[in-house]
N, C-alpha and C. Protein backbone atom coordinates (compact mmCIF):
# COMPACT_ATOMS: atom_id res chain seq x y z
N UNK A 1 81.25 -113.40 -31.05
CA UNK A 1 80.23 -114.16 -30.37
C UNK A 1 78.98 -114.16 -31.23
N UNK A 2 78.51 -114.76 -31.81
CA UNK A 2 77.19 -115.45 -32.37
C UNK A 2 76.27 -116.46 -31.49
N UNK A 3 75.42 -116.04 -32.46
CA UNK A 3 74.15 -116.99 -31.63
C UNK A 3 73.50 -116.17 -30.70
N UNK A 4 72.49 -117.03 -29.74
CA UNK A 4 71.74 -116.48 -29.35
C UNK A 4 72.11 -115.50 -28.21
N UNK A 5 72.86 -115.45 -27.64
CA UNK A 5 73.81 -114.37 -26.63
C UNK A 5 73.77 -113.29 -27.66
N UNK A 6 74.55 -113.63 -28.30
CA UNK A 6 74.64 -111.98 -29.48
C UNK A 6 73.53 -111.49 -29.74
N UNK A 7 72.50 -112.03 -30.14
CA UNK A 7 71.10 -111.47 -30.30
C UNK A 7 70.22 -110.87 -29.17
N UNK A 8 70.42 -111.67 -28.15
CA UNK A 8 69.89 -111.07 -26.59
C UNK A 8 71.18 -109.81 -26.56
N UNK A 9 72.01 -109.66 -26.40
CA UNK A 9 73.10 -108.23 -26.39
C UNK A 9 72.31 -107.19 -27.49
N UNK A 10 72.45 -107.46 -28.92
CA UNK A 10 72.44 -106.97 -29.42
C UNK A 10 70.84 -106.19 -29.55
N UNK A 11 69.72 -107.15 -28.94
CA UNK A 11 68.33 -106.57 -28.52
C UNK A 11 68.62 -105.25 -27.06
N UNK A 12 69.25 -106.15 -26.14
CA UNK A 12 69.15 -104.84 -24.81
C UNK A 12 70.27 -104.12 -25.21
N UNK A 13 71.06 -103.72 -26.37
CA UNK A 13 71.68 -103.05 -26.64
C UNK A 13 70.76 -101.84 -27.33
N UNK A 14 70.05 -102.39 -28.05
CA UNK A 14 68.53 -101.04 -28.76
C UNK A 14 67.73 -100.58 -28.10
N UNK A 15 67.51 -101.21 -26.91
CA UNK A 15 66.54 -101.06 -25.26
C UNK A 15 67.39 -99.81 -24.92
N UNK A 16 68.57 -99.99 -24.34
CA UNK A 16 68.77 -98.89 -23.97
C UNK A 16 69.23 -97.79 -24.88
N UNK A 17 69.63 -97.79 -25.86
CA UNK A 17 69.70 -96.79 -26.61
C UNK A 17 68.58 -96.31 -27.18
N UNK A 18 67.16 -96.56 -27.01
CA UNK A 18 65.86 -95.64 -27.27
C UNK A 18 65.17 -95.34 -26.14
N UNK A 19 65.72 -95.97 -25.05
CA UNK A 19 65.51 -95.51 -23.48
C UNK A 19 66.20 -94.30 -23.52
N UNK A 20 67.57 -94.18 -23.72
CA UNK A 20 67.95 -92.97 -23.83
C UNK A 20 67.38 -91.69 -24.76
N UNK A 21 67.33 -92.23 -25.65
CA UNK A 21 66.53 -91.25 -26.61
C UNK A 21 65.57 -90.38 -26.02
N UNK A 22 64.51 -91.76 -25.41
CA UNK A 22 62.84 -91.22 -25.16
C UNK A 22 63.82 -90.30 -23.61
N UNK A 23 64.98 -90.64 -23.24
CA UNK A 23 64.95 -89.61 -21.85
C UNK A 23 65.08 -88.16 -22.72
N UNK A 24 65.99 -87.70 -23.35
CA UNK A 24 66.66 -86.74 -23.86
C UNK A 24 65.03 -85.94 -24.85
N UNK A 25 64.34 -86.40 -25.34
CA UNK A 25 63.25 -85.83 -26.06
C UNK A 25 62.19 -85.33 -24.65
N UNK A 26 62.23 -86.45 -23.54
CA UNK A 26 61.25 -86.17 -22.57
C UNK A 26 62.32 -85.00 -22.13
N UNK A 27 62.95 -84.35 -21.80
CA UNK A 27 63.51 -83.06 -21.28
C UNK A 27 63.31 -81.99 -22.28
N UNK A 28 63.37 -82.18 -23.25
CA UNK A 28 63.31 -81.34 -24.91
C UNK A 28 61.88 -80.87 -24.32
N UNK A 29 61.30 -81.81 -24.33
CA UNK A 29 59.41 -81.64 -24.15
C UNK A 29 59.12 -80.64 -22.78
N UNK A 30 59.77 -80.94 -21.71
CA UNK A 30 60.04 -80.34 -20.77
C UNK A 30 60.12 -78.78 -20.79
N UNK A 31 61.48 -78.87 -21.07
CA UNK A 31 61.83 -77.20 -21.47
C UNK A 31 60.88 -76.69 -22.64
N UNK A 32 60.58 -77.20 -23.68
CA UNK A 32 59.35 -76.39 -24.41
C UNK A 32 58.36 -75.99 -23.57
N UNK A 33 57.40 -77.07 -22.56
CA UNK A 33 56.36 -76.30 -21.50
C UNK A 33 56.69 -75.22 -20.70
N UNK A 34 58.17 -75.97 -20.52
CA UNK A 34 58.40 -74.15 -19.39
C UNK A 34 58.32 -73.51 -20.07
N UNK A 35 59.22 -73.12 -21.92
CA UNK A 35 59.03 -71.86 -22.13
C UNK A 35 57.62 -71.34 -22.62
N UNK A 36 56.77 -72.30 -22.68
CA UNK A 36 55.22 -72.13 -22.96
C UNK A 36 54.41 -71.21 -22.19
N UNK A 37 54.59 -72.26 -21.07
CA UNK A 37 54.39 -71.67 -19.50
C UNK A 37 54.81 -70.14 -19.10
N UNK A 38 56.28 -69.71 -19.43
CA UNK A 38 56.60 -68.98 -19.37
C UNK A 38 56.49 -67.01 -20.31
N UNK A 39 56.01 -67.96 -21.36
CA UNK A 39 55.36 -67.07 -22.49
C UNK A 39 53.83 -66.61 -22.17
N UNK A 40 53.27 -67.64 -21.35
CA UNK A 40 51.95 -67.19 -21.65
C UNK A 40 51.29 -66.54 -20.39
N UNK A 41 52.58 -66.98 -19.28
CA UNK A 41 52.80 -65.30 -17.87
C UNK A 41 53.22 -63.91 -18.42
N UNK A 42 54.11 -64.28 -19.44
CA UNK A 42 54.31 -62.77 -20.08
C UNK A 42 53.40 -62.28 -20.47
N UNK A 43 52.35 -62.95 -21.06
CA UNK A 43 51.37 -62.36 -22.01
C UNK A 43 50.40 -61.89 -20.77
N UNK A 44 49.88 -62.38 -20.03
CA UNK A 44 49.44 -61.95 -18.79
C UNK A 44 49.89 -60.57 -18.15
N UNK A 45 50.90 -60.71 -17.57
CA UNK A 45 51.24 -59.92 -17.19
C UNK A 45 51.42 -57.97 -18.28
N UNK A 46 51.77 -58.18 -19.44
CA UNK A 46 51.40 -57.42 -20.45
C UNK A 46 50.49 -56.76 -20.19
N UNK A 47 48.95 -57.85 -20.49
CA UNK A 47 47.88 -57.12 -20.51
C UNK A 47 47.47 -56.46 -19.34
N UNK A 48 47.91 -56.79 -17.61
CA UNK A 48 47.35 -56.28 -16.83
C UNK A 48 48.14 -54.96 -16.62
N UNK A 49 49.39 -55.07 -16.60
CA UNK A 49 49.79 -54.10 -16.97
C UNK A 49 49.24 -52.52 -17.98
N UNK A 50 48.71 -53.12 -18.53
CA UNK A 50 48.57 -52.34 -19.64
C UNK A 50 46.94 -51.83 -19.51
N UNK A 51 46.02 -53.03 -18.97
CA UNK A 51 44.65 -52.25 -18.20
C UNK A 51 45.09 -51.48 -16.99
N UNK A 52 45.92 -51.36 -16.54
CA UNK A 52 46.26 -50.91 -14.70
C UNK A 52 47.91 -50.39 -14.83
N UNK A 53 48.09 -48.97 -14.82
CA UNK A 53 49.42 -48.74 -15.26
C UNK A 53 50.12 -48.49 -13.95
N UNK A 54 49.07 -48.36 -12.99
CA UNK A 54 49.69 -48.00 -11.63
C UNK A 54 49.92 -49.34 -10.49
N UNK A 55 49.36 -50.24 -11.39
CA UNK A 55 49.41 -51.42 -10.47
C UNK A 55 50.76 -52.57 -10.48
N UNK A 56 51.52 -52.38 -9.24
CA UNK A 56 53.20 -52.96 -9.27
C UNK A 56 53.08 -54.32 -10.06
N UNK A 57 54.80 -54.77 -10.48
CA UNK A 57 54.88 -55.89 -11.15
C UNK A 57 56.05 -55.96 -10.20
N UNK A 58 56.64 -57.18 -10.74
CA UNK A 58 57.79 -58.03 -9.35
C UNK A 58 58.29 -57.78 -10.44
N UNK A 59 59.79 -57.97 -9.92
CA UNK A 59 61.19 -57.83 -10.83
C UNK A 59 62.37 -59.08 -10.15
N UNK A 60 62.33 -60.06 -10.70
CA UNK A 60 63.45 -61.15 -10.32
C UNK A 60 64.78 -60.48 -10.19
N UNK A 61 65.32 -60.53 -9.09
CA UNK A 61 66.64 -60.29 -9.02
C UNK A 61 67.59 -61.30 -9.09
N UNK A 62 66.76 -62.51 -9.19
CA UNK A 62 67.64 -63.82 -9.26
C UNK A 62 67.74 -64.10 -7.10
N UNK A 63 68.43 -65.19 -7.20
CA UNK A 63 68.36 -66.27 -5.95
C UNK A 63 66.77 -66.23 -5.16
N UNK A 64 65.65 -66.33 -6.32
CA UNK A 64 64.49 -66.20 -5.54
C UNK A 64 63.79 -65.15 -4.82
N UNK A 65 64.48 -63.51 -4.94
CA UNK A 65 64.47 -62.52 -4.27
C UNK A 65 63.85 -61.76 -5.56
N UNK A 66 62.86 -60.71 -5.64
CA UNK A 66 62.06 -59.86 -6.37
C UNK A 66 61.90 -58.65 -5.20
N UNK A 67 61.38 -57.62 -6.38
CA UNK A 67 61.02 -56.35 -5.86
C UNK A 67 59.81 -55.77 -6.58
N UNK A 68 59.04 -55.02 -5.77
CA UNK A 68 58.14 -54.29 -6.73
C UNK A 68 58.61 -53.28 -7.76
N UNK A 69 57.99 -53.19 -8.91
CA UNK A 69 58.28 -52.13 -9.01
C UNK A 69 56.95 -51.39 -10.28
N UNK A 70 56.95 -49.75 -10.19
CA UNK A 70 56.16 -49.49 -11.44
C UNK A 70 56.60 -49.04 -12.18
N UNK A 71 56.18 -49.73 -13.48
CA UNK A 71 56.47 -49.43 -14.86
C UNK A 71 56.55 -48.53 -15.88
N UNK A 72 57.52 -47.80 -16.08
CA UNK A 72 57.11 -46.36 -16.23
C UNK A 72 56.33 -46.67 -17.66
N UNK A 73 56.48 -47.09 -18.76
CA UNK A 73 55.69 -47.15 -20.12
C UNK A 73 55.69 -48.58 -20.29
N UNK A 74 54.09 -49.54 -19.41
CA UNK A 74 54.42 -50.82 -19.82
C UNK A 74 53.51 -50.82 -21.64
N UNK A 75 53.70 -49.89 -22.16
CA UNK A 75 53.41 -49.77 -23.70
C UNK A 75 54.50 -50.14 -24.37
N UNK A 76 55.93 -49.72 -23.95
CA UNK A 76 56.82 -50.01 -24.77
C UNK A 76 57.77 -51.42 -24.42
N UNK A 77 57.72 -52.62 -24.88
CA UNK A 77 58.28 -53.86 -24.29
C UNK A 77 59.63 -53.72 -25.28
N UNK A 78 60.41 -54.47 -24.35
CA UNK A 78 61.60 -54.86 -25.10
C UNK A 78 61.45 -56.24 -25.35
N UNK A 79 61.70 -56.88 -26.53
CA UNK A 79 61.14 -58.25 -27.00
C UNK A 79 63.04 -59.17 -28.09
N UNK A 80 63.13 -60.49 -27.07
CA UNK A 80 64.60 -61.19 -27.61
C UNK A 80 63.57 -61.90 -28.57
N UNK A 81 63.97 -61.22 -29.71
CA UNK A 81 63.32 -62.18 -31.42
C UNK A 81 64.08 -63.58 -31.45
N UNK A 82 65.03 -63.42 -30.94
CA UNK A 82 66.70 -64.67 -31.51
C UNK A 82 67.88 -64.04 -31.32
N UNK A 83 68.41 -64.88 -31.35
CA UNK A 83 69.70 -64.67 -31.24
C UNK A 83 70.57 -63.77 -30.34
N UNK A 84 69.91 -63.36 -29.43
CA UNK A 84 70.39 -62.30 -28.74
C UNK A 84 69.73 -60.97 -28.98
N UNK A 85 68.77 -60.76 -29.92
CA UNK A 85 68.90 -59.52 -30.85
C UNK A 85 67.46 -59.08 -30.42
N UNK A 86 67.62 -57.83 -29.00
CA UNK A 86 66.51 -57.26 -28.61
C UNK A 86 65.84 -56.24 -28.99
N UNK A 87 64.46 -56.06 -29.69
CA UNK A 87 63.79 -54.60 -30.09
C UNK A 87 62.84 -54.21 -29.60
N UNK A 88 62.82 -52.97 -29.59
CA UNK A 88 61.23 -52.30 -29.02
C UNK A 88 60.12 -52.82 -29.41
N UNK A 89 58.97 -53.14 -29.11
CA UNK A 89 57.65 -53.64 -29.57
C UNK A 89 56.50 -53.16 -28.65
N UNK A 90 55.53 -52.34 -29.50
CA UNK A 90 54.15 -51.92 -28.56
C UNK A 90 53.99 -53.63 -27.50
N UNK A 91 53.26 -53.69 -26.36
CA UNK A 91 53.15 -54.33 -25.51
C UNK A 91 51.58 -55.03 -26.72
N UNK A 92 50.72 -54.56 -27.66
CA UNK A 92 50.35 -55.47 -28.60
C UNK A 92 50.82 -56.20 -29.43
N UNK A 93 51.92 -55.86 -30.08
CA UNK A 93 53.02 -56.13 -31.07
C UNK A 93 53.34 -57.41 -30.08
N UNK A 94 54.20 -57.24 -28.88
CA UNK A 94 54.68 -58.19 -27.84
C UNK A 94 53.95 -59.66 -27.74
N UNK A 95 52.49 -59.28 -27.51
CA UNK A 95 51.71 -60.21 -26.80
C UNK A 95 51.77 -61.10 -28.66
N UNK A 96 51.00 -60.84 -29.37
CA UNK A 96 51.31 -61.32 -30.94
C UNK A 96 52.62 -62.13 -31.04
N UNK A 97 53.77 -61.65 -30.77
CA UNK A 97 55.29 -62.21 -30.82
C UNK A 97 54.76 -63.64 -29.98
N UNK A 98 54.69 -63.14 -28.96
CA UNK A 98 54.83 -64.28 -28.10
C UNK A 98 53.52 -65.07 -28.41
N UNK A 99 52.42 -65.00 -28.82
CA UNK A 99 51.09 -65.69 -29.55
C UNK A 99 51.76 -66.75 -30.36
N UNK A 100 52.70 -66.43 -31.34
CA UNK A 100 52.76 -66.78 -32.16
C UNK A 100 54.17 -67.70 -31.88
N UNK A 101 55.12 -67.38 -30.92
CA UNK A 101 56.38 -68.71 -30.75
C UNK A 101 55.41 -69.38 -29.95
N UNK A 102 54.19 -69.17 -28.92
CA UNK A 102 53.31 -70.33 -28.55
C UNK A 102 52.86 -71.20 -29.33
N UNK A 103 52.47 -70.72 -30.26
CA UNK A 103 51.87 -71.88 -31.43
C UNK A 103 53.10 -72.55 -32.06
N UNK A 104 53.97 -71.70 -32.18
CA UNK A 104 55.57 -72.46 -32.83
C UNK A 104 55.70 -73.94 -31.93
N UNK A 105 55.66 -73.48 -30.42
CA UNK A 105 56.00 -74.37 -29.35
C UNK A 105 54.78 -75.66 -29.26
N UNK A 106 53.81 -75.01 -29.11
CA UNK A 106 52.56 -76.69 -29.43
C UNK A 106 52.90 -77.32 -30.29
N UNK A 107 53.25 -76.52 -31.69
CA UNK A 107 53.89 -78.02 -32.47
C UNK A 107 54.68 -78.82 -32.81
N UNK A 108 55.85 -77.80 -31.29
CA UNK A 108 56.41 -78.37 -31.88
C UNK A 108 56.39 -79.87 -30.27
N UNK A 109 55.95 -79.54 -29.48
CA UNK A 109 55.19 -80.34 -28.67
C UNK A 109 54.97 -81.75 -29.00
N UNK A 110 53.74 -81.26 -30.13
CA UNK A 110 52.83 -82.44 -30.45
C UNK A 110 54.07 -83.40 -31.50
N UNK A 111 55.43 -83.02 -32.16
CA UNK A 111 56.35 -83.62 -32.78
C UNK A 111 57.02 -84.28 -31.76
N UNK A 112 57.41 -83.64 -30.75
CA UNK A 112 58.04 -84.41 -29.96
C UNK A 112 58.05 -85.33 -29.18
N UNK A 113 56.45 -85.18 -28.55
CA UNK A 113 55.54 -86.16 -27.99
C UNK A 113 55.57 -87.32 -29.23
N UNK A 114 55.12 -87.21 -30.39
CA UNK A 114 54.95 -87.95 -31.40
C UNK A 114 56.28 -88.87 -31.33
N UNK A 115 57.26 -88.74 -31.17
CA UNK A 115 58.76 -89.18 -31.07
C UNK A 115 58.58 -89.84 -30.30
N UNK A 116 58.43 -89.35 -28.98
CA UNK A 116 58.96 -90.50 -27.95
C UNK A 116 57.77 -91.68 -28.07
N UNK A 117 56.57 -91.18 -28.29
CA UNK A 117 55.66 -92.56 -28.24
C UNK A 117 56.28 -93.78 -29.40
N UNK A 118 56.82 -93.15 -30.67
CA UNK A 118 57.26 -93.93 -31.41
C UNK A 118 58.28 -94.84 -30.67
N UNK A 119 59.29 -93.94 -29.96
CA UNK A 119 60.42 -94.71 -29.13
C UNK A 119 59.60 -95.73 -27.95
N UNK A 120 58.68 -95.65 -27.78
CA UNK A 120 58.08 -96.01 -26.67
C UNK A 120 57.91 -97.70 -27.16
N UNK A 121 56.47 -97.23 -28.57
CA UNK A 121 56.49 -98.60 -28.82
C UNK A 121 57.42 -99.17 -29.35
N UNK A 122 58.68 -98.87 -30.33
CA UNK A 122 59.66 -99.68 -30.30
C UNK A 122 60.79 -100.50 -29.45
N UNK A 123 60.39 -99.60 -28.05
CA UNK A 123 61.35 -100.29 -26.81
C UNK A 123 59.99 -101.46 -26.19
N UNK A 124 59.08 -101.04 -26.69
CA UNK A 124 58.06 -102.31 -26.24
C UNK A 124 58.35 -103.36 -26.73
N UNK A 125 58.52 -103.27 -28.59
CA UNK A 125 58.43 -104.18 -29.11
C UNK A 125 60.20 -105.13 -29.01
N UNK A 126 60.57 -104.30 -28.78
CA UNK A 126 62.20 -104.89 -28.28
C UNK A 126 61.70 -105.61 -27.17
N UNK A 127 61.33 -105.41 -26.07
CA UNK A 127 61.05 -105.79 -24.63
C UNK A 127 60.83 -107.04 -25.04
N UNK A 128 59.45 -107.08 -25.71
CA UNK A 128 58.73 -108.52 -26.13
C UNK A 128 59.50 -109.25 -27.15
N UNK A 129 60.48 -108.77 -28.26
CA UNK A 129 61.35 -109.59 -28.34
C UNK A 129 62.55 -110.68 -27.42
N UNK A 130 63.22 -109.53 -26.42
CA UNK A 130 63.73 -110.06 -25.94
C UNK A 130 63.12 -111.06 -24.81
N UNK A 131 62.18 -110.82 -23.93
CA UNK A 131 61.31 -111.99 -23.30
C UNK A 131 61.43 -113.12 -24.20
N UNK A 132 60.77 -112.94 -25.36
CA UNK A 132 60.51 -114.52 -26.08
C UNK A 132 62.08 -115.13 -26.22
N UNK A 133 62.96 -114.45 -26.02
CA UNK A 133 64.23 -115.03 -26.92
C UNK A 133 64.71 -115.78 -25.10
N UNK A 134 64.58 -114.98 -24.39
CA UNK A 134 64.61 -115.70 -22.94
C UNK A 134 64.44 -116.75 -23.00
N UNK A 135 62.91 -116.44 -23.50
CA UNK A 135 62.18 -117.91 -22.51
C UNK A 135 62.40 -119.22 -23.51
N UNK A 136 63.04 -118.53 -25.00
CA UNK A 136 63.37 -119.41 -26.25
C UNK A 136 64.72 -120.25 -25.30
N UNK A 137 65.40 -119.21 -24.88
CA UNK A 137 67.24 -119.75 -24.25
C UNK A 137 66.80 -120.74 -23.21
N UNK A 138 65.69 -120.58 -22.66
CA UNK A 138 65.77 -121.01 -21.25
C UNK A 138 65.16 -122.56 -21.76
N UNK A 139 64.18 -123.09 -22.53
CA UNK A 139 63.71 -124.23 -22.99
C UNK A 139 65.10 -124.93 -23.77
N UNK A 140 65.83 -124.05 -24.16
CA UNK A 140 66.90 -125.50 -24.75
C UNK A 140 67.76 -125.14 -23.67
N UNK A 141 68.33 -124.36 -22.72
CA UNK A 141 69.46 -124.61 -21.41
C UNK A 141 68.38 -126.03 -20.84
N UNK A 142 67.13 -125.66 -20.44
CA UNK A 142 66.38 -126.33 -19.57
C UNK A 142 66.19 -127.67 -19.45
C-alpha cells in the first residue's frame, strides 16, 4: 500500500511508538523519586536516631503492619552497596552513601526527564504532521 494511507499509518505508527516510550521512561522517572524519596527518609531517620538513641523507630513487617522498636547501636548501619552485597557502615559513612546515590539519582532524573520531553516534542511534531496530511486527504476526497 503506497500513497497517502501509507504515510498517515506509517506517521500514527511513530505516535504510538514514542507514546510508548515517553510511558516506560515516565515510570523509570517514577521509581527513581521513590527511591529518592526513600533515601532521603533514611537519611532522616539516621540522624535522629543517632541525636536520640532512646527514641523508638518503626520496623515494617510488610502488609502495612510495623512495630516499635529500639535500636540497640543505631551507629552501626548495615548499607546494600549493589548487587545484593551488604556491609557495615558508621551511620556517617551511611548518610554520605546514600548523599551520594541521591545525587547519582537527580541526574539521573534530569536525563530522563530530558528524554521524554524530547519524545514529547517529537510526538507533537508527528501530531502536526499527521493533522496536515488529514486535512491534505480530506481536500482531494472532498
Amino acid at each position: 500500500m503506497a500513497g497517502p494511507e501509507a504515510d498517515l499509518q506509517t506517521l500514527q505508527f511513530y505516535l504510538n511508538e514514542y507514546s510508548q516510550q515517553a510511558e516506560v521512561f515516565s515510570r523509570q522517572l517514577e521509581m527513581i523519586e521513590q527511591k529518592r524519596i526513600e533515601s532521603l527518609a533514611a537519611i532522616e531517620t539516621m540522624k535522629a536516631l543517632s541525636a536520640d538513641h532512646d527514641s523508638p523507630a518503626l520496623l515494617a513487617l510488610g502488609g502495612g503492619t510495623m512495630v516499635r522498636v529500639k535500636v540497640g547501636d543505631p551507629e552501626k548501619i548495615l548499607v546494600n552497596i549493589g548487587s545484593d552485597v551488604i556491609v557495615q557502615r558508621t551511620s556517617g559513612e551511611a548518610v554520605t552513601f546514600l548523599q551520594e546515590k541521591i545525587t547519582e539519582m537527580e541526574a539521573m532524573e534530569k536525563k530522563v526527564a530530558s528524554t521524554i520531553e524530547q519524545l514529547r516534542m517529537q510526538m507533537s511534531e508527528i501530531a502536526r504532521q499527521l493533522e496536515a496530511a488529514y486535512v491534505q486527504q480530506e481536500r482531494r476526497t472532498g
